[in-house]
PDB file of N, CA and C in Angstrom:
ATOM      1  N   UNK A   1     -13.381   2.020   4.441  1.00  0.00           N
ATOM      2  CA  UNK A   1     -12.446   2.405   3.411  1.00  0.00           C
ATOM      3  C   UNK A   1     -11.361   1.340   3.329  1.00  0.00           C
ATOM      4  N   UNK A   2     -11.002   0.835   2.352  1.00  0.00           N
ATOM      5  CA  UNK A   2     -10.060   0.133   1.915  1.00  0.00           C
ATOM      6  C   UNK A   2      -8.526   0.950   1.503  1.00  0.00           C
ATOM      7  N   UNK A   3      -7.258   0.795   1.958  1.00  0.00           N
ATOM      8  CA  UNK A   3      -6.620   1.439   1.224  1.00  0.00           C
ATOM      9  C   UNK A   3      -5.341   0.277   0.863  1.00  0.00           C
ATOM     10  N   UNK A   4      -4.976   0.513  -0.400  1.00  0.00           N
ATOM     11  CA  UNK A   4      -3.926  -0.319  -0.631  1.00  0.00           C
ATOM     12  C   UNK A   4      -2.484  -0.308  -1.355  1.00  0.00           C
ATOM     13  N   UNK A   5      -1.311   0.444  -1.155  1.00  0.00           N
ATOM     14  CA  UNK A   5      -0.039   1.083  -1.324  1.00  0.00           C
ATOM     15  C   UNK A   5       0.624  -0.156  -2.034  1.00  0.00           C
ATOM     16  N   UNK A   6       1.256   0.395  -3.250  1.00  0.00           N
ATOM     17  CA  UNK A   6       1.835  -0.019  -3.927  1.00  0.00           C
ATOM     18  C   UNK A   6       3.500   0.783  -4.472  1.00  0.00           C
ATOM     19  N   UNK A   7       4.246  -0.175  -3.789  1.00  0.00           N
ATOM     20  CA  UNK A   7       5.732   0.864  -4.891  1.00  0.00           C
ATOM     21  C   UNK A   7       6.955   0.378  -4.400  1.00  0.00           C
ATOM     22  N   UNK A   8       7.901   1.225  -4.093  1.00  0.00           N
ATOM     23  CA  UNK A   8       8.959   0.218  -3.406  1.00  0.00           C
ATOM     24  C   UNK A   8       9.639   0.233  -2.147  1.00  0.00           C
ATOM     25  N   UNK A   9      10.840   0.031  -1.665  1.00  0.00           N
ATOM     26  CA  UNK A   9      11.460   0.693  -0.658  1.00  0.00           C
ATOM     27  C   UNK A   9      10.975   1.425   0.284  1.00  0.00           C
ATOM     28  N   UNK A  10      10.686   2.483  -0.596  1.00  0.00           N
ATOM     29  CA  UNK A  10      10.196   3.882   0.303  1.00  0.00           C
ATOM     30  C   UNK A  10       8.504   3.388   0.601  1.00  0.00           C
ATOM     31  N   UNK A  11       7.927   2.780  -0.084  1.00  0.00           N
ATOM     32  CA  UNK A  11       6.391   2.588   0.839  1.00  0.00           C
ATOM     33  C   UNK A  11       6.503   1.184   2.048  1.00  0.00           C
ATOM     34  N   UNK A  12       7.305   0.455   1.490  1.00  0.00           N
ATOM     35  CA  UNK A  12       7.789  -1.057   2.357  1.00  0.00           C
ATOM     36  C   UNK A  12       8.242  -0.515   3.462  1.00  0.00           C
ATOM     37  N   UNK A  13       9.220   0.550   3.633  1.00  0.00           N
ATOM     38  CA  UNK A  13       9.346   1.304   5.087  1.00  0.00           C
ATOM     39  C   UNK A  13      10.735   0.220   5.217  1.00  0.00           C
ATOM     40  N   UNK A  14      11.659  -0.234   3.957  1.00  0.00           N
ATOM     41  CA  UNK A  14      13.288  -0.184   4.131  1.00  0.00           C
ATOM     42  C   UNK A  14      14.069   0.398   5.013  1.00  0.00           C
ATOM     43  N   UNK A  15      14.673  -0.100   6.715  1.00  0.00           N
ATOM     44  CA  UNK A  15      15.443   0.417   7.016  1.00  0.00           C
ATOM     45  C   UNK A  15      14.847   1.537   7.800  1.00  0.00           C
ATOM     46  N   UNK A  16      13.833   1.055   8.123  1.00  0.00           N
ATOM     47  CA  UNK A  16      12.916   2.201   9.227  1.00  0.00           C
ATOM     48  C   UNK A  16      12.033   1.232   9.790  1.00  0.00           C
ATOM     49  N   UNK A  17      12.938   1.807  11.657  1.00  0.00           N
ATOM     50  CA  UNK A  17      12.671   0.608  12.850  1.00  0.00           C
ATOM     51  C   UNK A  17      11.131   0.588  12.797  1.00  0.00           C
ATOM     52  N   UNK A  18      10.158   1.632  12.525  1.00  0.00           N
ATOM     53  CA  UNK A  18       8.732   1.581  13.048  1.00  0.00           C
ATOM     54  C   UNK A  18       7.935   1.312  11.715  1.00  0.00           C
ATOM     55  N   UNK A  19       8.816   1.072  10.843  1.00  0.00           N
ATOM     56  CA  UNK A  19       7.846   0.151   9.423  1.00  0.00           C
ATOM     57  C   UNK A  19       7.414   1.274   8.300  1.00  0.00           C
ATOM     58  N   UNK A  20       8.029   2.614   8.505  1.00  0.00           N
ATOM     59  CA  UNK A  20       8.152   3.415   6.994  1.00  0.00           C
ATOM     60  C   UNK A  20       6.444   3.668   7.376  1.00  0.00           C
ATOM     61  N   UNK A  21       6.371   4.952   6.235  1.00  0.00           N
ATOM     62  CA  UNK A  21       5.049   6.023   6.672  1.00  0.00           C
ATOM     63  C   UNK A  21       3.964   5.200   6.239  1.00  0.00           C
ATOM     64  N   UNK A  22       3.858   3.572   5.299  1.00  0.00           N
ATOM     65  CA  UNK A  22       2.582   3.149   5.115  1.00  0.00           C
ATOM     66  C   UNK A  22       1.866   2.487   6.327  1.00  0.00           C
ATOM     67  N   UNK A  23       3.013   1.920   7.038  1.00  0.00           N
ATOM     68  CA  UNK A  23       2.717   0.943   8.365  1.00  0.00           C
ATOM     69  C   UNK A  23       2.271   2.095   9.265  1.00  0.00           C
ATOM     70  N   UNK A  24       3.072   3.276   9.202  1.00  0.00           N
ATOM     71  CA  UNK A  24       2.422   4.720  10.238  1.00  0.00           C
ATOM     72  C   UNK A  24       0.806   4.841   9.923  1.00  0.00           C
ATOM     73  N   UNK A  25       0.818   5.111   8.757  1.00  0.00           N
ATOM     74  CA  UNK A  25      -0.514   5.340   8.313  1.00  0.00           C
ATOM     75  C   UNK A  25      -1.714   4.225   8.580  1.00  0.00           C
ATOM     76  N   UNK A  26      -1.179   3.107   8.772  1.00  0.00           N
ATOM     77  CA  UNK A  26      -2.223   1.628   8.895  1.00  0.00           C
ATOM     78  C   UNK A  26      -2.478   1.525  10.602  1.00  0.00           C
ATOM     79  N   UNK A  27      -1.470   2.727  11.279  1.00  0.00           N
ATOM     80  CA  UNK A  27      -1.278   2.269  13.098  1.00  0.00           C
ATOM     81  C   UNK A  27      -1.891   3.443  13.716  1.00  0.00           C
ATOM     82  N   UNK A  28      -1.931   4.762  12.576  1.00  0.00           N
ATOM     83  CA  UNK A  28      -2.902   5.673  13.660  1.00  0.00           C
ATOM     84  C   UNK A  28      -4.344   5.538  13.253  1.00  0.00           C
ATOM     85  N   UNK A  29      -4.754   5.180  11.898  1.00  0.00           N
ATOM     86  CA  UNK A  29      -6.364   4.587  11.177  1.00  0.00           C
ATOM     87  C   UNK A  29      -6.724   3.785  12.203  1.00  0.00           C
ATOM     88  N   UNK A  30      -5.679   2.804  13.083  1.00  0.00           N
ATOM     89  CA  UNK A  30      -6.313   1.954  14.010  1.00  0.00           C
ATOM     90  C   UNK A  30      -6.520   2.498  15.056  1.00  0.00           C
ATOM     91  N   UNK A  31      -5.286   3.684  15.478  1.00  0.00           N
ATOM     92  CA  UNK A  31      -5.626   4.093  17.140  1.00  0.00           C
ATOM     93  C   UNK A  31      -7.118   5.141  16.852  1.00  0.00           C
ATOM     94  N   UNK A  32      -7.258   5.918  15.858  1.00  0.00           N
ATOM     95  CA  UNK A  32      -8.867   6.717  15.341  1.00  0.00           C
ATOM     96  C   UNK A  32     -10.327   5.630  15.560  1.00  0.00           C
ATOM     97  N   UNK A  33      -9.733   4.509  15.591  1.00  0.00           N
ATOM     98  CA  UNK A  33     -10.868   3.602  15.353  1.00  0.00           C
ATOM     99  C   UNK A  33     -11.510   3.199  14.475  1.00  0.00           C
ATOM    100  N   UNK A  34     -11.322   3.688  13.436  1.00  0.00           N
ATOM    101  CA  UNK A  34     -11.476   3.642  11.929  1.00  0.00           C
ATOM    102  C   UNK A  34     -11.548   2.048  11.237  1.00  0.00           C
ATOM    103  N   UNK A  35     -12.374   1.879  10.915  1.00  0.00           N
ATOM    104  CA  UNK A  35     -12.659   0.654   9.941  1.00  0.00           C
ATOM    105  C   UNK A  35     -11.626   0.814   8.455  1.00  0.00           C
ATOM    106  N   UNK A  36     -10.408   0.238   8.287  1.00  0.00           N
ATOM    107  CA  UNK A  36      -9.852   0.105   7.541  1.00  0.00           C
ATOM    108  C   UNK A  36      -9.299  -1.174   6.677  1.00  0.00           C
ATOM    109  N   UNK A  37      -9.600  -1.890   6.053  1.00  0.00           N
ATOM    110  CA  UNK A  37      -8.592  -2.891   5.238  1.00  0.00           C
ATOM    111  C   UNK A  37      -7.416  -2.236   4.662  1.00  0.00           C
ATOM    112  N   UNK A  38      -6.369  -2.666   5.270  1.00  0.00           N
ATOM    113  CA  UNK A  38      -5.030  -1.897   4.534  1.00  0.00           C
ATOM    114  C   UNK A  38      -3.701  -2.458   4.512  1.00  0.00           C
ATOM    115  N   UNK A  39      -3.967  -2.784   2.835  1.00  0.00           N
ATOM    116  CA  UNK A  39      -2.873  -4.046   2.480  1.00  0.00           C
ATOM    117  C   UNK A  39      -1.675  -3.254   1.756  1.00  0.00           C
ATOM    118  N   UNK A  40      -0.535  -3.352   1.998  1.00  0.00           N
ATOM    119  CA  UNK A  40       0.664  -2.729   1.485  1.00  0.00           C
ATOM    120  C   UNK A  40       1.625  -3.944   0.467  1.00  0.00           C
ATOM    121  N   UNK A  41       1.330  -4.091  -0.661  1.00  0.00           N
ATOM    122  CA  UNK A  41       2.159  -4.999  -1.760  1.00  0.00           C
ATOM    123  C   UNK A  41       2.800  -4.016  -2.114  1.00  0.00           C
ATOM    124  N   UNK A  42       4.226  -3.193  -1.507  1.00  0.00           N
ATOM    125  CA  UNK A  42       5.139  -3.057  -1.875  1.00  0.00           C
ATOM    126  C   UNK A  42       6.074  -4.095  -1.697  1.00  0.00           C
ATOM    127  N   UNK A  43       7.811  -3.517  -2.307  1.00  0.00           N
ATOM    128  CA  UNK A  43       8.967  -4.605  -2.469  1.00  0.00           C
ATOM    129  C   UNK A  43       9.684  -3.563  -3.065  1.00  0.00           C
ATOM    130  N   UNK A  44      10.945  -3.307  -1.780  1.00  0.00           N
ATOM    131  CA  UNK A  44      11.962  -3.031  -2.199  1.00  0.00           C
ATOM    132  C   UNK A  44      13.032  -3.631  -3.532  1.00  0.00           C
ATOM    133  N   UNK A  45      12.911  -2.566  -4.349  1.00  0.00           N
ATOM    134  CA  UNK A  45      14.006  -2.831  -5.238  1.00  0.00           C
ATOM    135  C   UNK A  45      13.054  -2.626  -6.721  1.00  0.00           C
ATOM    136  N   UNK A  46      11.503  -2.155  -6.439  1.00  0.00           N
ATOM    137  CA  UNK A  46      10.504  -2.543  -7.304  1.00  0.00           C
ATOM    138  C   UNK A  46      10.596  -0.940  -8.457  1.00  0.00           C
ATOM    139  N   UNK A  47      10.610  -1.754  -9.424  1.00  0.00           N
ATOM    140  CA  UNK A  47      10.718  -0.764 -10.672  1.00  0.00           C
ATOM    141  C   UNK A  47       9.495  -0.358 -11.530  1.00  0.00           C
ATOM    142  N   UNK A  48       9.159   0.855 -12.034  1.00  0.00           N
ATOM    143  CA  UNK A  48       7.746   1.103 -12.502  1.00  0.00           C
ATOM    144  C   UNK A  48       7.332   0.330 -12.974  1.00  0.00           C
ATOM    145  N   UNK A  49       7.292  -0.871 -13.897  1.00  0.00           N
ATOM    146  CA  UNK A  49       6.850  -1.811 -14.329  1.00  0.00           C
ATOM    147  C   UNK A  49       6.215  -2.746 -13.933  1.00  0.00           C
ATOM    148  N   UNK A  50       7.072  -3.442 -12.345  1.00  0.00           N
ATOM    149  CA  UNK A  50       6.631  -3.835 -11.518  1.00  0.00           C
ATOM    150  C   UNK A  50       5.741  -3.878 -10.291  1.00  0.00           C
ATOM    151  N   UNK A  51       5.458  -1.883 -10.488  1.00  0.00           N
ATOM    152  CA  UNK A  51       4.260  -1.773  -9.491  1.00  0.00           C
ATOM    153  C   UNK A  51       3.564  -1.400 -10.371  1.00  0.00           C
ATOM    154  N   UNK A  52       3.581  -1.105 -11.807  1.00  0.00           N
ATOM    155  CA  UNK A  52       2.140  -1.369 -12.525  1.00  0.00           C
ATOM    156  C   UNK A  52       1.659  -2.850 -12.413  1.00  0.00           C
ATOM    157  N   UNK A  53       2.449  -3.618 -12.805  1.00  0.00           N
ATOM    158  CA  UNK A  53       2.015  -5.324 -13.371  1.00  0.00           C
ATOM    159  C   UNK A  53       1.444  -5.366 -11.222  1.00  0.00           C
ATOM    160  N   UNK A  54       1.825  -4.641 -10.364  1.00  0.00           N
ATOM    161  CA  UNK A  54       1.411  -5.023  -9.207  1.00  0.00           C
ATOM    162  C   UNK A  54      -0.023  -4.609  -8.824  1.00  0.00           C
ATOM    163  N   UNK A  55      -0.551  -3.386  -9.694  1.00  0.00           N
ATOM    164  CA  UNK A  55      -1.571  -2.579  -9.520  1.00  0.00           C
ATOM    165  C   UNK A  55      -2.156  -3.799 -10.179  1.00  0.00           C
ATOM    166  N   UNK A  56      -2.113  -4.265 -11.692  1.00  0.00           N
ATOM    167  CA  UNK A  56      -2.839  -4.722 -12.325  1.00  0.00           C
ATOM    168  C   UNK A  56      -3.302  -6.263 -12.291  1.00  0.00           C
ATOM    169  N   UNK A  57      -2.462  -6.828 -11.438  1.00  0.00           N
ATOM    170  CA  UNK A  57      -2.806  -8.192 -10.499  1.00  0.00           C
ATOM    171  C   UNK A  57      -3.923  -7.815  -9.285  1.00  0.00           C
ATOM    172  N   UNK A  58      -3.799  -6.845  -8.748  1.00  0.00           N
ATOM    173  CA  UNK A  58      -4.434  -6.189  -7.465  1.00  0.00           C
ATOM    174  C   UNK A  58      -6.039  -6.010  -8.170  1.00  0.00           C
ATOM    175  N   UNK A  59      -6.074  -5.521  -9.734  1.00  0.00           N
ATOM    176  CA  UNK A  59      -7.681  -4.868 -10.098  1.00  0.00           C
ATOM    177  C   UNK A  59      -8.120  -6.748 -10.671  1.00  0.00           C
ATOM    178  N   UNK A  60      -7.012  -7.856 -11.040  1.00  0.00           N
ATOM    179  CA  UNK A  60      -7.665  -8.637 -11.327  1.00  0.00           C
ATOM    180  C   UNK A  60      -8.051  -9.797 -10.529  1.00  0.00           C
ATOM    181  N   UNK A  61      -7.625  -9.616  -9.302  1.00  0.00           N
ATOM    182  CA  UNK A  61      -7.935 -10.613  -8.291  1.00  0.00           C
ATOM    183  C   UNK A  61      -9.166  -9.801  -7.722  1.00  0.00           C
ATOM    184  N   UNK A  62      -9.449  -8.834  -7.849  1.00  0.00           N
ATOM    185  CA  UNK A  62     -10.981  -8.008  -7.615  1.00  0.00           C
ATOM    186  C   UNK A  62     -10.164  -6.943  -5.791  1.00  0.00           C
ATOM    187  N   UNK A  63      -9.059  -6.842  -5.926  1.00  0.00           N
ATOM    188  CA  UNK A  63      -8.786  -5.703  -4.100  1.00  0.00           C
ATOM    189  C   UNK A  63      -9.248  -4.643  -4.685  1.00  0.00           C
ATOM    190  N   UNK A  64      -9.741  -4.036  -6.021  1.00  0.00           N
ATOM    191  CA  UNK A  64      -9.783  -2.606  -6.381  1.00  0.00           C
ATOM    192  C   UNK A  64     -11.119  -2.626  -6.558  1.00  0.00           C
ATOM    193  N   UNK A  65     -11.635  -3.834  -6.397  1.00  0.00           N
ATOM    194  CA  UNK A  65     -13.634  -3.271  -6.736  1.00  0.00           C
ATOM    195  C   UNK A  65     -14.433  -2.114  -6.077  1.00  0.00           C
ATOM    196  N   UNK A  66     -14.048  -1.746  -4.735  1.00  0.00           N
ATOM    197  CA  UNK A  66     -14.879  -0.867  -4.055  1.00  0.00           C
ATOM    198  C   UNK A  66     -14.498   0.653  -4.551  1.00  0.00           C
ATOM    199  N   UNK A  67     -15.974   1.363  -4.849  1.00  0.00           N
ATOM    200  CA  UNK A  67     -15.356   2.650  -5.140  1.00  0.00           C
ATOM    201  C   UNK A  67     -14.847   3.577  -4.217  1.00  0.00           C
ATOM    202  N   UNK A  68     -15.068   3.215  -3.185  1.00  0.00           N
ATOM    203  CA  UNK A  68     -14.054   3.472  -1.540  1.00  0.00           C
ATOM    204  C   UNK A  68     -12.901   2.826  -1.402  1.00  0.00           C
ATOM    205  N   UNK A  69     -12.243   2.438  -2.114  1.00  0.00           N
ATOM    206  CA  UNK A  69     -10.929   1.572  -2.643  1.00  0.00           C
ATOM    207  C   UNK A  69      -9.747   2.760  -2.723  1.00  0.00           C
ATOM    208  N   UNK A  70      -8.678   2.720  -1.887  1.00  0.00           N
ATOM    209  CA  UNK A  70      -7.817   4.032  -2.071  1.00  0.00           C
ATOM    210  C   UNK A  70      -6.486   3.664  -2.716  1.00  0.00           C
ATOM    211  N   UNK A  71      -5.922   4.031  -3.754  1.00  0.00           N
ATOM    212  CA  UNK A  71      -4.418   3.489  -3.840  1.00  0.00           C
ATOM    213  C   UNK A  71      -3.724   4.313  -3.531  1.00  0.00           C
ATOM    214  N   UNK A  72      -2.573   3.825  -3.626  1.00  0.00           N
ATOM    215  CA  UNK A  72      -1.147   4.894  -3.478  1.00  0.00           C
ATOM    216  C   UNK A  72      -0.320   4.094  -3.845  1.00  0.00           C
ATOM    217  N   UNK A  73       0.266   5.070  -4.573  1.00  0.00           N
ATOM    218  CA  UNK A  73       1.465   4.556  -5.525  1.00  0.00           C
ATOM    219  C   UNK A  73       2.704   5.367  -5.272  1.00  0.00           C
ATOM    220  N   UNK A  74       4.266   4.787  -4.563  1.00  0.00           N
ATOM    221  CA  UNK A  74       4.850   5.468  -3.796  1.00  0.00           C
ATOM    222  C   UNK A  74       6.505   5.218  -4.478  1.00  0.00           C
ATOM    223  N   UNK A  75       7.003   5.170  -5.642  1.00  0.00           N
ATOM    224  CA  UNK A  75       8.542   4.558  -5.942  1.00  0.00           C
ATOM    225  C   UNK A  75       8.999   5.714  -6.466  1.00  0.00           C
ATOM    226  N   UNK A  76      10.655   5.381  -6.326  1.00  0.00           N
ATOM    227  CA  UNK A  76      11.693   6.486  -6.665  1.00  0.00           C
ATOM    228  C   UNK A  76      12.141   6.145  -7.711  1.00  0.00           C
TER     229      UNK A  76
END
């Protein structure tokens, strides 16, 4: 499974010593043993626009081809 988080602040894990709940989520997939690719292109300060145009760089460089491909999309 591939998973790959997109949004701002709050998925980048801003201001949280152990790296905010996407880096949580990428550190127990590893302690399970779990075969994961799991890339987080968030950026604090990122505005809906900017994690669409981020989704839509992500489907054209081909990270979204697999239909086991997971997103998450995480901004305030």
């Amino acid at each position: 499974m591939d998973i790959v988080v997109i949004g701002d602040s709050i998925s980048f894990g801003l201001y949280d010593e152990k790296g905010g709940w996407a880096k949580r989520l990428f550190q127990d997939s590893t302690e399970k043993e779990q075969t994961i690719d799991f890339v987080n292109l968030s950026c604090p300060g990122a505005t809906s626009k900017q994690v669409l145009s981020k989704l839509n760089s992500a489907i054209k460089v081909g990270m979204l081809h697999k239909e086991y491909t997971k997103v998450i999309m995480a901004y305030g």
